[in-house]
Structure formats: C-alpha cells, structure tokens
Protein backbone atom coordinates (compact mmCIF):
# COMPACT_ATOMS: atom_id res chain seq x y z
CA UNK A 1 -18.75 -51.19 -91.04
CA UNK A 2 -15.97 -54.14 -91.19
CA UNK A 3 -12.80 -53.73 -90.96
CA UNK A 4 -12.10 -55.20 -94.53
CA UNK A 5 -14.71 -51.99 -95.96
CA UNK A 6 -12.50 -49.95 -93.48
CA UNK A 7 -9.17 -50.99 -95.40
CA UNK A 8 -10.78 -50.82 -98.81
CA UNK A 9 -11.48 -46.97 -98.42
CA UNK A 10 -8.45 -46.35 -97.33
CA UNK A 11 -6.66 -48.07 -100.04
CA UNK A 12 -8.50 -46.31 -102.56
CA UNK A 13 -8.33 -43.28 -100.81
CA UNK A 14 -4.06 -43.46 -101.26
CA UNK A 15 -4.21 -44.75 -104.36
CA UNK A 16 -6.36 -41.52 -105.42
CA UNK A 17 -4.15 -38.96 -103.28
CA UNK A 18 -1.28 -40.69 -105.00
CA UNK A 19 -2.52 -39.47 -108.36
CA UNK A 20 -3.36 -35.88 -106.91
CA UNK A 21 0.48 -35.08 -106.66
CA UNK A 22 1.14 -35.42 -110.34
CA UNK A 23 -1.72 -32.26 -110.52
CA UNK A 24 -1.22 -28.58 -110.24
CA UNK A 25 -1.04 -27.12 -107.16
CA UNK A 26 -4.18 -25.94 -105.77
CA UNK A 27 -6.06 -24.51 -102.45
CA UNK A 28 -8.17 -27.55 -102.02
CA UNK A 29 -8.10 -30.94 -103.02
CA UNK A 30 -11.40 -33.22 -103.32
CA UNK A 31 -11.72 -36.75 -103.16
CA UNK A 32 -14.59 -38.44 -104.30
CA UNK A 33 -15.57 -42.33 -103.79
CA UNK A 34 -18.61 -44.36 -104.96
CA UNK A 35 -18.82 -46.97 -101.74
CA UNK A 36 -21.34 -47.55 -99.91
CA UNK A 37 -22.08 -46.52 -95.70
CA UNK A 38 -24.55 -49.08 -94.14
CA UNK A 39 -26.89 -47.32 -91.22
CA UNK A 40 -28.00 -44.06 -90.59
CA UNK A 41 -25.36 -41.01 -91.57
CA UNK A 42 -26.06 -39.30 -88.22
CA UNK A 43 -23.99 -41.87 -86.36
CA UNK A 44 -20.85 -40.79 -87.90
CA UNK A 45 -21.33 -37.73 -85.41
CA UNK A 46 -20.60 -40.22 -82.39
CA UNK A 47 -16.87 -40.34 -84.08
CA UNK A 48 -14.43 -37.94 -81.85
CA UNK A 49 -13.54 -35.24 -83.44
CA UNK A 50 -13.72 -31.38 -82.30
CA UNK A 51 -14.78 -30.17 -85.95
CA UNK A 52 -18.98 -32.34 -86.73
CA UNK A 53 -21.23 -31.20 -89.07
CA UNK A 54 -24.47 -32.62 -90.32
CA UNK A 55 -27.62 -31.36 -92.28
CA UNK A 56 -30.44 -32.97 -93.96
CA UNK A 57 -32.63 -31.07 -96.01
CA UNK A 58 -36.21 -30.63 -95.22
CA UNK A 59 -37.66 -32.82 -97.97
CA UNK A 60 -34.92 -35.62 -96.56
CA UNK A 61 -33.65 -35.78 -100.50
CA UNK A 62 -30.25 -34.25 -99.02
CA UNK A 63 -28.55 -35.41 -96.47
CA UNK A 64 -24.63 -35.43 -95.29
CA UNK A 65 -22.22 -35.30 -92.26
CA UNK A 66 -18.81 -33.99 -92.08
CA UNK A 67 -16.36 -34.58 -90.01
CA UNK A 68 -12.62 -32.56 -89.20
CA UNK A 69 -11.86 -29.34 -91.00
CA UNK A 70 -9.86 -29.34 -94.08
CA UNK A 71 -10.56 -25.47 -94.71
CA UNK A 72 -12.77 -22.74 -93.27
CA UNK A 73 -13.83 -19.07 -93.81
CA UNK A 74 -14.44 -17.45 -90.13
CA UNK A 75 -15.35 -14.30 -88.87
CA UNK A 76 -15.54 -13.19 -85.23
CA UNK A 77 -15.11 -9.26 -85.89
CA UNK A 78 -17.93 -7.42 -87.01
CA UNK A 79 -15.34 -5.70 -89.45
CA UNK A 80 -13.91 -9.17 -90.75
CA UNK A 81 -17.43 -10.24 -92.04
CA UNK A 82 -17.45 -8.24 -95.20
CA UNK A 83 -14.30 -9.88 -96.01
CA UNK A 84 -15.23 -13.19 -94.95
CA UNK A 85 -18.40 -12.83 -97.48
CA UNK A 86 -15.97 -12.09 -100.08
CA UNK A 87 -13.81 -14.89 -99.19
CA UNK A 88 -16.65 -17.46 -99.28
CA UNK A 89 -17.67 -16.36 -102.51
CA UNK A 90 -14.09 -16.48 -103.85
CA UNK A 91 -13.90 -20.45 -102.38
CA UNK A 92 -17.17 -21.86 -104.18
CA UNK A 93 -15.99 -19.91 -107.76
CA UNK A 94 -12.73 -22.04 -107.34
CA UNK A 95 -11.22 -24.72 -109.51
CA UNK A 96 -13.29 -27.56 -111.57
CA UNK A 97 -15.02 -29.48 -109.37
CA UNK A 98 -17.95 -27.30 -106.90
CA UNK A 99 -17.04 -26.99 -103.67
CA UNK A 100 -19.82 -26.84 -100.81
CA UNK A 101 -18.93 -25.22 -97.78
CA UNK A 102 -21.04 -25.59 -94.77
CA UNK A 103 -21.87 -23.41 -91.57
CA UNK A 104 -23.91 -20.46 -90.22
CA UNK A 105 -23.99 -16.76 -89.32
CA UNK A 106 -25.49 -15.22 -86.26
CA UNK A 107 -28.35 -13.36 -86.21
CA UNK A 108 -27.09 -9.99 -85.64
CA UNK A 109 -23.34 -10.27 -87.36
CA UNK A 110 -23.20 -6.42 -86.35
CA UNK A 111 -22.53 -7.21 -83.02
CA UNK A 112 -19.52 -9.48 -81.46
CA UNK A 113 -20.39 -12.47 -79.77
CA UNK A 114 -20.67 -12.76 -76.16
CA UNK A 115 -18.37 -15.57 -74.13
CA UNK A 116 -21.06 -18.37 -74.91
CA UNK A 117 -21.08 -17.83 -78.94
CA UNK A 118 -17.50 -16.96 -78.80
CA UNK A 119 -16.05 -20.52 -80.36
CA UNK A 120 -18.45 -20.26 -83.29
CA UNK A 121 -17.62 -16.58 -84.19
CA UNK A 122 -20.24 -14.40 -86.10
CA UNK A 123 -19.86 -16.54 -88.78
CA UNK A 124 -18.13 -19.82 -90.20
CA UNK A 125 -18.24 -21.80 -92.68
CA UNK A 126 -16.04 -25.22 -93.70
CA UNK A 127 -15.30 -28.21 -95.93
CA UNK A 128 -14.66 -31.63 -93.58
CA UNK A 129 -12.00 -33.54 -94.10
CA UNK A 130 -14.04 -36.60 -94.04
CA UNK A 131 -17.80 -35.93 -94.91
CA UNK A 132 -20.40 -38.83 -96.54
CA UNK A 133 -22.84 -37.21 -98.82
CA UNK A 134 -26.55 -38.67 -100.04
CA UNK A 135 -28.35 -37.12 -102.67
CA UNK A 136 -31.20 -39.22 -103.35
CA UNK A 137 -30.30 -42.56 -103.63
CA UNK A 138 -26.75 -41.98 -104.08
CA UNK A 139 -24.27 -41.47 -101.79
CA UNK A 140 -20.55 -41.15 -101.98
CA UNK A 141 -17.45 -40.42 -100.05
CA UNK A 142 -15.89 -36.89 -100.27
CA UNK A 143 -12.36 -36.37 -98.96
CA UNK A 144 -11.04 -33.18 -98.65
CA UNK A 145 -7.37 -31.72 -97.59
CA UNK A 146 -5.64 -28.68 -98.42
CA UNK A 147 -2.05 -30.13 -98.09
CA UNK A 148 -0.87 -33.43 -99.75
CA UNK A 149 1.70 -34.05 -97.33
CA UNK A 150 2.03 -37.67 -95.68
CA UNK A 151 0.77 -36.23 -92.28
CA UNK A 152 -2.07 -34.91 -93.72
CA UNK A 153 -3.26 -38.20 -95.44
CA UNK A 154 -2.29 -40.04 -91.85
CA UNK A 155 -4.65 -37.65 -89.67
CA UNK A 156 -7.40 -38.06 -92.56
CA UNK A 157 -6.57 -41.96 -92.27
CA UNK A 158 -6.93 -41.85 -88.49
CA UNK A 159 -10.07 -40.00 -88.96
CA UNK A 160 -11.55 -42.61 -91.14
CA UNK A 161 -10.75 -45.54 -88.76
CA UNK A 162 -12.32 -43.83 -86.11
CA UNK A 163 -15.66 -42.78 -87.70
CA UNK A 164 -16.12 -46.88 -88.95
CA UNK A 165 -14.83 -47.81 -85.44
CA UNK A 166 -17.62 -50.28 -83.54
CA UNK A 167 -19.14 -48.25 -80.57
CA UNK A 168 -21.36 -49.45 -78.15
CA UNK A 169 -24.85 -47.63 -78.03
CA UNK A 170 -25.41 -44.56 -75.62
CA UNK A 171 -26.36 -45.30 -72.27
CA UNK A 172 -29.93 -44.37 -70.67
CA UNK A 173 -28.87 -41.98 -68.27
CA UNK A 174 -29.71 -38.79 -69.00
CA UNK A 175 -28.37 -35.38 -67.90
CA UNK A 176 -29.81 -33.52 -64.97
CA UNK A 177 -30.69 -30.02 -64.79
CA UNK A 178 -29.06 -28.56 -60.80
CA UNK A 179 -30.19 -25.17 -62.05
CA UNK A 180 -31.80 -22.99 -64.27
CA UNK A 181 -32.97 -19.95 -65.05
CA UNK A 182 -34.94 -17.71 -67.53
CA UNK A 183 -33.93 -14.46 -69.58
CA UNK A 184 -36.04 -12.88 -69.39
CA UNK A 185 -37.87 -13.59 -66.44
CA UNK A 186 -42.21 -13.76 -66.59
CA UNK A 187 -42.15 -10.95 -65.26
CA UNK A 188 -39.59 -8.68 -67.54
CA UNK A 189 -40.74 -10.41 -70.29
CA UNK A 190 -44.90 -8.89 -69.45
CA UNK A 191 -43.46 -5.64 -68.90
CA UNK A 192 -41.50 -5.37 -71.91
CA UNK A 193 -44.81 -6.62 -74.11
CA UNK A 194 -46.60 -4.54 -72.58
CA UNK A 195 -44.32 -0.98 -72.89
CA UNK A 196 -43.59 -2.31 -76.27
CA UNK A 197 -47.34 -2.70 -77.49
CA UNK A 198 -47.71 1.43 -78.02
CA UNK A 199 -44.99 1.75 -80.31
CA UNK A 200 -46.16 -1.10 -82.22
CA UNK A 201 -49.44 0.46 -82.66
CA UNK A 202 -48.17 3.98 -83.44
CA UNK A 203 -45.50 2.51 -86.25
CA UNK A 204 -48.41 -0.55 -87.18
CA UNK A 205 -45.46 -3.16 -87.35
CA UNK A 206 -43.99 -6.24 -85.63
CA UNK A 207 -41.05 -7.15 -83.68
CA UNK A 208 -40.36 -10.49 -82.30
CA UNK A 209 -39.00 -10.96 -79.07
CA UNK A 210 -36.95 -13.81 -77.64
CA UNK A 211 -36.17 -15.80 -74.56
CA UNK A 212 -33.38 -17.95 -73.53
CA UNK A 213 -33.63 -20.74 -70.95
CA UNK A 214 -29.91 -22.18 -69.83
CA UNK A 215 -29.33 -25.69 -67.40
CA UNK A 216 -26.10 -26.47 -65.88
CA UNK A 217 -26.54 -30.28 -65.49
CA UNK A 218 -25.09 -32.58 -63.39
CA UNK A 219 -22.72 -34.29 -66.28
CA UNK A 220 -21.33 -33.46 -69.78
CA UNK A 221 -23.64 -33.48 -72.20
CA UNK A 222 -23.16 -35.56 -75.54
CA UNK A 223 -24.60 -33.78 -77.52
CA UNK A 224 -24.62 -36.11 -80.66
CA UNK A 225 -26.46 -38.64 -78.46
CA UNK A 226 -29.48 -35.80 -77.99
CA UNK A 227 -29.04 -34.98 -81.68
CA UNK A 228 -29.79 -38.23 -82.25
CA UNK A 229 -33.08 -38.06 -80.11
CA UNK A 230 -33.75 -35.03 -81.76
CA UNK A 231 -33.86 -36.38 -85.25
CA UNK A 232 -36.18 -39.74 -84.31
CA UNK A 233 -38.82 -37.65 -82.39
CA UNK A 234 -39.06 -34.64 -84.79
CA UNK A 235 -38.90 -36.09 -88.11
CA UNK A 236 -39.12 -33.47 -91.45
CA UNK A 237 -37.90 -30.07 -91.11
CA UNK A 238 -34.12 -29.25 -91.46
CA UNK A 239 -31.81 -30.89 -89.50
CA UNK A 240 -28.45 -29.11 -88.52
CA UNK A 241 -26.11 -29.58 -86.74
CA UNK A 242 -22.64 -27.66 -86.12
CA UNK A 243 -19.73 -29.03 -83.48
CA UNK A 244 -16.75 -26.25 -82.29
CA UNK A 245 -14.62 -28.07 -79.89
CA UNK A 246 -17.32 -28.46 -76.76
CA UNK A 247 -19.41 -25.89 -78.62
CA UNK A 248 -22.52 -27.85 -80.37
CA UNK A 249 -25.28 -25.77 -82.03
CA UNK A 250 -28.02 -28.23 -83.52
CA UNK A 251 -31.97 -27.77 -83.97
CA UNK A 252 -34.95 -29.60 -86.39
CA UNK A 253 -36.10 -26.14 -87.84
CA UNK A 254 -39.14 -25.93 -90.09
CA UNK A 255 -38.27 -22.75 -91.68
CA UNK A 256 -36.57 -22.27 -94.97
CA UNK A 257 -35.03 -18.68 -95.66
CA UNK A 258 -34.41 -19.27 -99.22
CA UNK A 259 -33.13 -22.11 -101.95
CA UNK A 260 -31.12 -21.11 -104.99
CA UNK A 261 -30.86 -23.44 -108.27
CA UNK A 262 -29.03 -21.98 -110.97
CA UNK A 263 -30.91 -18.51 -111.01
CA UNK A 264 -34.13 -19.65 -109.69
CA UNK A 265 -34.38 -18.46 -106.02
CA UNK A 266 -37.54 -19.63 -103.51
CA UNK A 267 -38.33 -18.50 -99.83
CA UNK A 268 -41.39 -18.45 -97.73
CA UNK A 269 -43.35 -16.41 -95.14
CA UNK A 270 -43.31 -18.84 -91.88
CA UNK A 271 -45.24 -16.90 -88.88
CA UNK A 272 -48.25 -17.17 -86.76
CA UNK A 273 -48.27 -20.09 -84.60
CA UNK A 274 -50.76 -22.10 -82.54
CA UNK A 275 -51.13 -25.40 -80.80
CA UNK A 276 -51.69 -28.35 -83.21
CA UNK A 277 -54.89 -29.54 -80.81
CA UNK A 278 -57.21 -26.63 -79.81
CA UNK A 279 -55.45 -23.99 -80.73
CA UNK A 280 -56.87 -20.80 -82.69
CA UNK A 281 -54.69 -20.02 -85.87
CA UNK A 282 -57.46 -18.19 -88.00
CA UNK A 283 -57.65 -15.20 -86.27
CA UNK A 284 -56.98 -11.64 -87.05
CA UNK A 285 -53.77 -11.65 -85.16
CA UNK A 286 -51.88 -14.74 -86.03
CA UNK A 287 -53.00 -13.58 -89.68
CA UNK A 288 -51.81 -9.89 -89.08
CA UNK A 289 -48.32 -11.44 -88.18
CA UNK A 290 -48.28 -13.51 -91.14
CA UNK A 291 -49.06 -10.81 -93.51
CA UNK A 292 -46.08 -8.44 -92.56
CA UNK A 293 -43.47 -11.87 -92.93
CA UNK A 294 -44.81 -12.05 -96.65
CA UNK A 295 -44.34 -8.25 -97.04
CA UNK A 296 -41.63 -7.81 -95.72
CA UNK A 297 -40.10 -11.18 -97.98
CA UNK A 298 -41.76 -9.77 -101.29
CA UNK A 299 -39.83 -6.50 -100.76
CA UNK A 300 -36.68 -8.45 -99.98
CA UNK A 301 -37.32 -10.65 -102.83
CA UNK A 302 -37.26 -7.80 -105.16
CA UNK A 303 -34.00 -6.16 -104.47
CA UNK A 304 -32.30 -9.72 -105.65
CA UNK A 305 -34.49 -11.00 -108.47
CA UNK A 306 -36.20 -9.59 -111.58
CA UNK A 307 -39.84 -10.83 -110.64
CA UNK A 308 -41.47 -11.96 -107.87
CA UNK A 309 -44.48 -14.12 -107.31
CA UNK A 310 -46.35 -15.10 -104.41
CA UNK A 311 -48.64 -17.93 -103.64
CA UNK A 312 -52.12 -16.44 -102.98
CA UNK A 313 -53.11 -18.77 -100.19
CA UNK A 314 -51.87 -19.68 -97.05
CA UNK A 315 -51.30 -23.18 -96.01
CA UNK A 316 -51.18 -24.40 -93.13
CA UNK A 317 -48.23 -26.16 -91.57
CA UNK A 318 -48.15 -28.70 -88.93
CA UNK A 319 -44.87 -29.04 -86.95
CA UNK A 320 -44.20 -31.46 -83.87
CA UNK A 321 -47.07 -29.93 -81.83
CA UNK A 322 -47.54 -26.51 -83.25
CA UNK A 323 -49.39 -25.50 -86.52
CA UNK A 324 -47.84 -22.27 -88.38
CA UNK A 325 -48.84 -20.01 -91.36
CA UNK A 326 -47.40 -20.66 -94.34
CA UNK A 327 -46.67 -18.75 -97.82
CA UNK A 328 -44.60 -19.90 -100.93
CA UNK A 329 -42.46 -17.28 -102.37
CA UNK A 330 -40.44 -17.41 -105.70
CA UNK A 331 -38.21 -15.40 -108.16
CA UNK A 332 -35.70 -15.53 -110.76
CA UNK A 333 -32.77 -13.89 -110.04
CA UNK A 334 -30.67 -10.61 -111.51
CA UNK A 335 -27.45 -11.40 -113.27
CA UNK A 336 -24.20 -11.63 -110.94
CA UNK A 337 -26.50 -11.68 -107.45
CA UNK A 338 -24.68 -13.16 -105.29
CA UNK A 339 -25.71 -15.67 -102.39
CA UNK A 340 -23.97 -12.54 -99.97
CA UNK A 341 -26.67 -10.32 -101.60
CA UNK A 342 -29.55 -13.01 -101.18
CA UNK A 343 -28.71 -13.33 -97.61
CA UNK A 344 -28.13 -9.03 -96.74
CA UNK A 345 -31.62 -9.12 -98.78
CA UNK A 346 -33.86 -11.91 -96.50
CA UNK A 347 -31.75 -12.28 -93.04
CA UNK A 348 -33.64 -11.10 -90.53
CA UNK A 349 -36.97 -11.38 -91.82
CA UNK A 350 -39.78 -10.42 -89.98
CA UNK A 351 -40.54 -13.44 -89.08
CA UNK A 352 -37.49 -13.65 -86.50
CA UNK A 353 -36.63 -9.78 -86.31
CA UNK A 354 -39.93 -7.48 -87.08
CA UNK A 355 -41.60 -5.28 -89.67
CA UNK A 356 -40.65 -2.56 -90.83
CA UNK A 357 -36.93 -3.75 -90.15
CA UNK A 358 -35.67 -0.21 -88.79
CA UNK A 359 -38.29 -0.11 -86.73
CA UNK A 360 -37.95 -3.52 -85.69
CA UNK A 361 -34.30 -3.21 -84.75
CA UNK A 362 -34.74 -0.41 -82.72
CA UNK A 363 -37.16 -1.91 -80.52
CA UNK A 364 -35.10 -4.99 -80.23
CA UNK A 365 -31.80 -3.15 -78.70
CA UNK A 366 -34.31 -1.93 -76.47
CA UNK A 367 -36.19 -4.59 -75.29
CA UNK A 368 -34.00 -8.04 -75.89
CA UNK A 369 -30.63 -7.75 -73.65
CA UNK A 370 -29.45 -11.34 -74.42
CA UNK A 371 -27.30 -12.54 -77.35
CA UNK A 372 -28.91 -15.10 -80.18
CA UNK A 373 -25.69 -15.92 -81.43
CA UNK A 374 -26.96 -18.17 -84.03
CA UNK A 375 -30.64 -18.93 -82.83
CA UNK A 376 -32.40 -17.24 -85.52
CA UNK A 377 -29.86 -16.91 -88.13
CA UNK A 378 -29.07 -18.30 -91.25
CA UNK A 379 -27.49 -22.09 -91.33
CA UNK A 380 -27.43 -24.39 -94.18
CA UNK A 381 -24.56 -24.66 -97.10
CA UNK A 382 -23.75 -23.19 -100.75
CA UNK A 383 -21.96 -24.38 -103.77
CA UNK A 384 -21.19 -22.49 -107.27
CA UNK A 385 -24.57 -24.00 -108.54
CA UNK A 386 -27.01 -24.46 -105.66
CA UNK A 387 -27.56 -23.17 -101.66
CA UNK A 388 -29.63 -24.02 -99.10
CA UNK A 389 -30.19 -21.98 -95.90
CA UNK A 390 -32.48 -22.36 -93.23
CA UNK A 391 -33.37 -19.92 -89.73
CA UNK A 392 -32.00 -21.47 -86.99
CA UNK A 393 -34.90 -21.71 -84.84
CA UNK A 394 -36.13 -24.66 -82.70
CA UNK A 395 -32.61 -25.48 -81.74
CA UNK A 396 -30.51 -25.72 -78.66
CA UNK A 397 -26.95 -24.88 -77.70
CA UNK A 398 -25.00 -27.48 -75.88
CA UNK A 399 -21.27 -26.07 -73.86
CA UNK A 400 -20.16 -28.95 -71.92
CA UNK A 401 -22.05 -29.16 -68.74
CA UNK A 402 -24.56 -26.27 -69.60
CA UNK A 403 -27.42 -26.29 -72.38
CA UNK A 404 -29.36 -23.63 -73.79
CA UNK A 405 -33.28 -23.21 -75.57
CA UNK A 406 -34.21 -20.62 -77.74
CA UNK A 407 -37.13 -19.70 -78.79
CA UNK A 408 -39.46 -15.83 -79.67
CA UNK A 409 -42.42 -14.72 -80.16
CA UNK A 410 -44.27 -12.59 -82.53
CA UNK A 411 -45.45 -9.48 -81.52
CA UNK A 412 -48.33 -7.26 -82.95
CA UNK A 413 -50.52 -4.56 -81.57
CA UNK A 414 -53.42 -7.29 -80.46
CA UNK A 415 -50.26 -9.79 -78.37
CA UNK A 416 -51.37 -10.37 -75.07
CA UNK A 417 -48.24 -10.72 -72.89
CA UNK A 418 -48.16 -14.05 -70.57
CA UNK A 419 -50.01 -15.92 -74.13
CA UNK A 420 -46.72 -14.79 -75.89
CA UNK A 421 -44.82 -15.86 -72.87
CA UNK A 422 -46.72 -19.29 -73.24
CA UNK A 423 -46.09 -19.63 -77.05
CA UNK A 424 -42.60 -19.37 -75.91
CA UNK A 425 -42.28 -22.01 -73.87
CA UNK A 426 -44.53 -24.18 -76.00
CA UNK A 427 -41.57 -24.09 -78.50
CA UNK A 428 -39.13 -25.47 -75.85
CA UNK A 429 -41.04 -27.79 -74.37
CA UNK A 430 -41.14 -30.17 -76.90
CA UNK A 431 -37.28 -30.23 -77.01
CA UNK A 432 -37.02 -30.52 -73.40
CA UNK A 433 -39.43 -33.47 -73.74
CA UNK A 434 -37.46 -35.38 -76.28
CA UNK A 435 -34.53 -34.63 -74.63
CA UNK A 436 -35.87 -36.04 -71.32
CA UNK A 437 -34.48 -32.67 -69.37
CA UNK A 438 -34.72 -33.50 -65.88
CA UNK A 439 -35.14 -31.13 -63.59
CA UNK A 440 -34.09 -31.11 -59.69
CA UNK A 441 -33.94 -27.40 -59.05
CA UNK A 442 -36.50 -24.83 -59.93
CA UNK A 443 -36.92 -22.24 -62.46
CA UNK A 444 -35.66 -18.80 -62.22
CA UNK A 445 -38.27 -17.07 -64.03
C-alpha cells in the first residue's frame, strides 16, 4: 500500500477516535472504515506483532486477519473456564454495534495445558486492535481499543504503519529438521490398537486415537511464511490461524463443528477416510465409523435445538489427497441456547474423541499420554448474531525452533493397527510436503 493510503487511514482513523471521546464511556470501542486493502489479507500476518490472527471460512465468502490485542477473554485453569464462558457471552451481548471475538479452546479444557500449550491457555479468545475484514465483496477496516488515551491511538498508529510497511518476499530457504521423533512410537501405537480393539467390541463404539510428530530445526521458523504455503497448496477448507508471542497454532481443516445464524444451527458428521487415488472408502468399516459421528451429532443436536434433521445420504468429500464421509446436519435452536451450550453439546464429537463419549474418554486417558492442546478442538469466532467454529484438525504447531503435526485415527472393532498407523501419517504428510520439511536426522518411531 502507499504511503499516501497509509496517511489517509490514519487521518481518518483520528478524526473518528476524536469523535469517540464526546461518547459514553464504554468497555470497547470499534472503529469501522470503508477503504480499500490491495493483495491478499494473509500478508498482513508478515507485520510484527506478538498478538496474529486470521480465518477464512470454508466457502472463502469470509475472510479476515487481526492483528494486536485490544481485549481478550482467557482461561488457563480448568476452574477459570466456566467463568471465561460466561465472560465471552457477556462481551458479544455488549453495547450497539456486534462484537466478534476470535480464538479457540483445547480439546480437553478439563485438563491444564502442558509447557508446549501453555501460552495459548485452555482457551482464548480476542478482538485485534487492527483487523481487515471481507465479507463477500466488501471489506472494511475495524479498529478496536479499549482505552482512548493518546498512547493507545499511537501504538494502534504504529501498528498500522507497520502492517502497510513494504517487505521484501520470504526467502527460499527452508527450515531443517536435526531431529525428530514420534508419540507414540509404531510400535506403542500397534499395541495400544490392538489391547484397545476388545473393549471396543464388548462396548460396540469408537475412540479415536492420536499421534504427535515434533522437529527441532536448524532455524526459527516463520511461521506466517509456511501459513502462507499452507493456504496456496490446500485451497478450501477453513483456514486458521492463531499467533501467542512465538506460539503459532494454524491448520487448513475441512471439518465444520457447527454454524449458527440467528437460531438456525448446522453441523456435520466428517469421518471415515481413505486415499483420494486407490483407496477403499465404501466399506463396512469406514461406514461403521461414519455412522456413530452422525449418532453421536443427532443426539448432541437435540439437547440444543427443537428439531433435528439429517441428510439421508452420504457424500463424499475430497480433501488435498484424502476422500472422507460426509453428512449434513441441521436444527433450529431452543430459546436462550447459548453458543457455550452449542459447544458443551458437539465438542468432542466422535469424530475426534469416540462413541459413546464416556466410553470414549475412558479409553483415551488410557491409551493417549500426550496433550492435544488445541489439535482437535474447537477454533473459529462468534458474534451476538452469527458463529462459526471449526475442529482443529490438519494443523501444525509452530514454538520457535520446534514444530509439531497432529493428526488421529478412527478406531472401530474391524481397525487393523499399522493401516491406522498409515492413515496417520497420510494426514501429515501432505503438510510436511507443502511445507518442504527437510529432514537430516531420522525418525524416532
């Protein structure tokens, strides 16, 4: 953008915080401006800042990146996340004008984050200072700050010149992986299908089991650069990403856990997976796993809205190179639900945790020793009239010099260990591919 754009925002960006002091006090205070941004949103994540955010929806009608925090609701206590629900729901009810927060939760919010997750907490959600927002074909500015001091307009100021700053494009060297490793290993992995397959059999359910594969590499990682990479090479889906200081959780998921329009409310069943070329998805297992997802969803469905319909086919997704199961869900929902009760009702759904869920969370204390954090939970962003939340899966974790793929596996009485071990790492090889991983040392698996 040129610098004479650059001083245009900001002068109408004063002239309209000028006007905002003659107003009643309030908790937040939103800016909104009709000018344009010329290239692709996602650059604005090159901008330093310790506090990015960016999602696109999966239909691409939605898109926006934030950038700086101008308020947030956090939680990093299992006993502060009641609260914190309360607290979000309090911040999207406030004032005139809808506020949309944006963030995540982590799968299991029942249980405190380990070291790694620790900078994202359990859950957060927050409104940028500086965010640009496209719906459709329009797209404004929204400036947000919950202080109208002069040093609050400066940092947002500063923030804004360094967003439209000129930067020179990434270079082509890529990180190295020096080492890696697997949790589980191929080995603990077989022997936990395998004990695991019994119980399955006896309760006729489904758990879904996960693996983690971490690289220190040989430099810091930018991870807005592989975000980048990660948008161009997997296009649909939605696209998230979340920046905590060196902390950057991103992913191109293809699973939506639910979207709420006024009282309408619409999920899906996502499970049973098999390679896009050759692979087998019409069988009696991939089909068993499907059919407990859109159980398990039509029961969740119900405790939240007044009827409940289900598609009666199954389609069939194609995503980068897999193909999954799919099945539309919808309902209308009861008066005064709120999106803390839609997301108690469909987070974790057997499609990431396991049917029935008791069951299902038994056998995954027993079986899974590693933390998700947020692989697998819910990520997206709600207002007072609309939300949209996806599962966190297909993602990867970037902490300075060390990165992190997730990825699980359904598991029902006919799973055959090392092919669940293989659909694993089919779902991180095509990140590692577009991120052009390198590897020097071998495997610990």
């Amino acid at each position: 953008m040129s610098h004479k754009f650059t001083e245009a925002l900001i002068e109408a960006l004063t002239e309209r915080w000028a006007s905002l002091r003659t107003r009643t006090a309030a908790d937040l205070y939103q800016i909104r401006l009709d000018l344009p941004f010329e290239g692709p949103l996602a650059r604005l994540l090159s901008t330093p800042s310790t506090r990015k955010v960016y999602w696109q929806s999966r239909d691409a009608a939605t898109e926006y990146v934030g950038l700086g925090m101008a308020i947030e609701v956090t939680a990093s206590d299992p006993q502060e996340v009641p609260a914190m629900w309360r607290d979000l729901e309090a911040r999207i009810h406030q004032g005139d004008t809808p506020v949309r927060l944006y963030g995540g939760a982590a799968f299991d919010a029942a249980r405190p984050p380990d070291a790694l997750w620790h900078p994202m907490g359990l859950m957060r959600f927050w409104v940028p200072q500086v965010a640009v927002q496209r719906d459709g074909d329009r797209l404004h500015w929204v400036i947000s700050t919950a202080a109208l001091e002069d040093a609050s307009h400066d940092e947002i100021v500063q923030l804004i010149k360094a967003a439209l700053q000129p930067r020179p494009e990434p270079g082509e060297a890529w990180p190295r992986s020096l080492n890696s490793s697997m949790q589980p290993t191929r080995s603990q992995w077989s022997d936990r299908v395998t004990t695991v397959i019994p119980d399955l059999i006896q309760a006729r359910g489904k758990v879904v089991l996960s693996a983690r594969e971490s690289h220190t590499c040989d430099r810091s990682v930018e991870s807005s650069h592989w975000f980048q990479s990660l948008r161009s090479q997997s296009p649909g889906g939605f696209q998230y990403f979340f920046q905590v200081g060196d902390l950057a959780f991103m992913g191109v998921s293809p699973e939506c856990l639910y979207e709420r329009h006024g009282m309408s409310l619409t999920t899906e069943a996502l499970a049973g997976t098999a390679k896009l070329k050759g692979g087998l998805l019409d069988t009696h297992k991939e089909n068993r796993e499907h059919d407990f997802v859109i159980r398990d969803m039509a029961e969740a469905l119900a405790k939240v809205c007044t009827d409940v319909r289900c598609d009666s086919t199954k389609e069939r997704l194609a995503w980068q190179d897999l193909v999954h199961l799919k099945t539309a869900l919808q309902g209308t929902l009861k008066t005064d639900v709120t999106d803390t009760q839609i997301v108690r009702a469909l987070h974790p759904s057997a499609a990431v945790l396991g049917y029935p869920r008791d069951k299902a969370w038994q056998w995954l204390s027993t079986y899974e020793d590693h933390a998700r954090g947020w692989y697998a939970g819910p990520v997206g962003w709600l207002d007072r009239n609309h939300a949209q939340f996806a599962v966190a899966i297909r993602c990867v974790l970037v902490v300075s010099h060390s990165i992190h793929f997730y990825a699980g596996a359904g598991l029902v009485q006919e799973s055959q260990p090392l092919e669940e071990w293989q659909e694993v790492k089919n779902k991180m090889q095509h990140f590692k591919k577009i991120l052009r991983l390198n590897q020097t040392g071998p495997i610990k698996s």
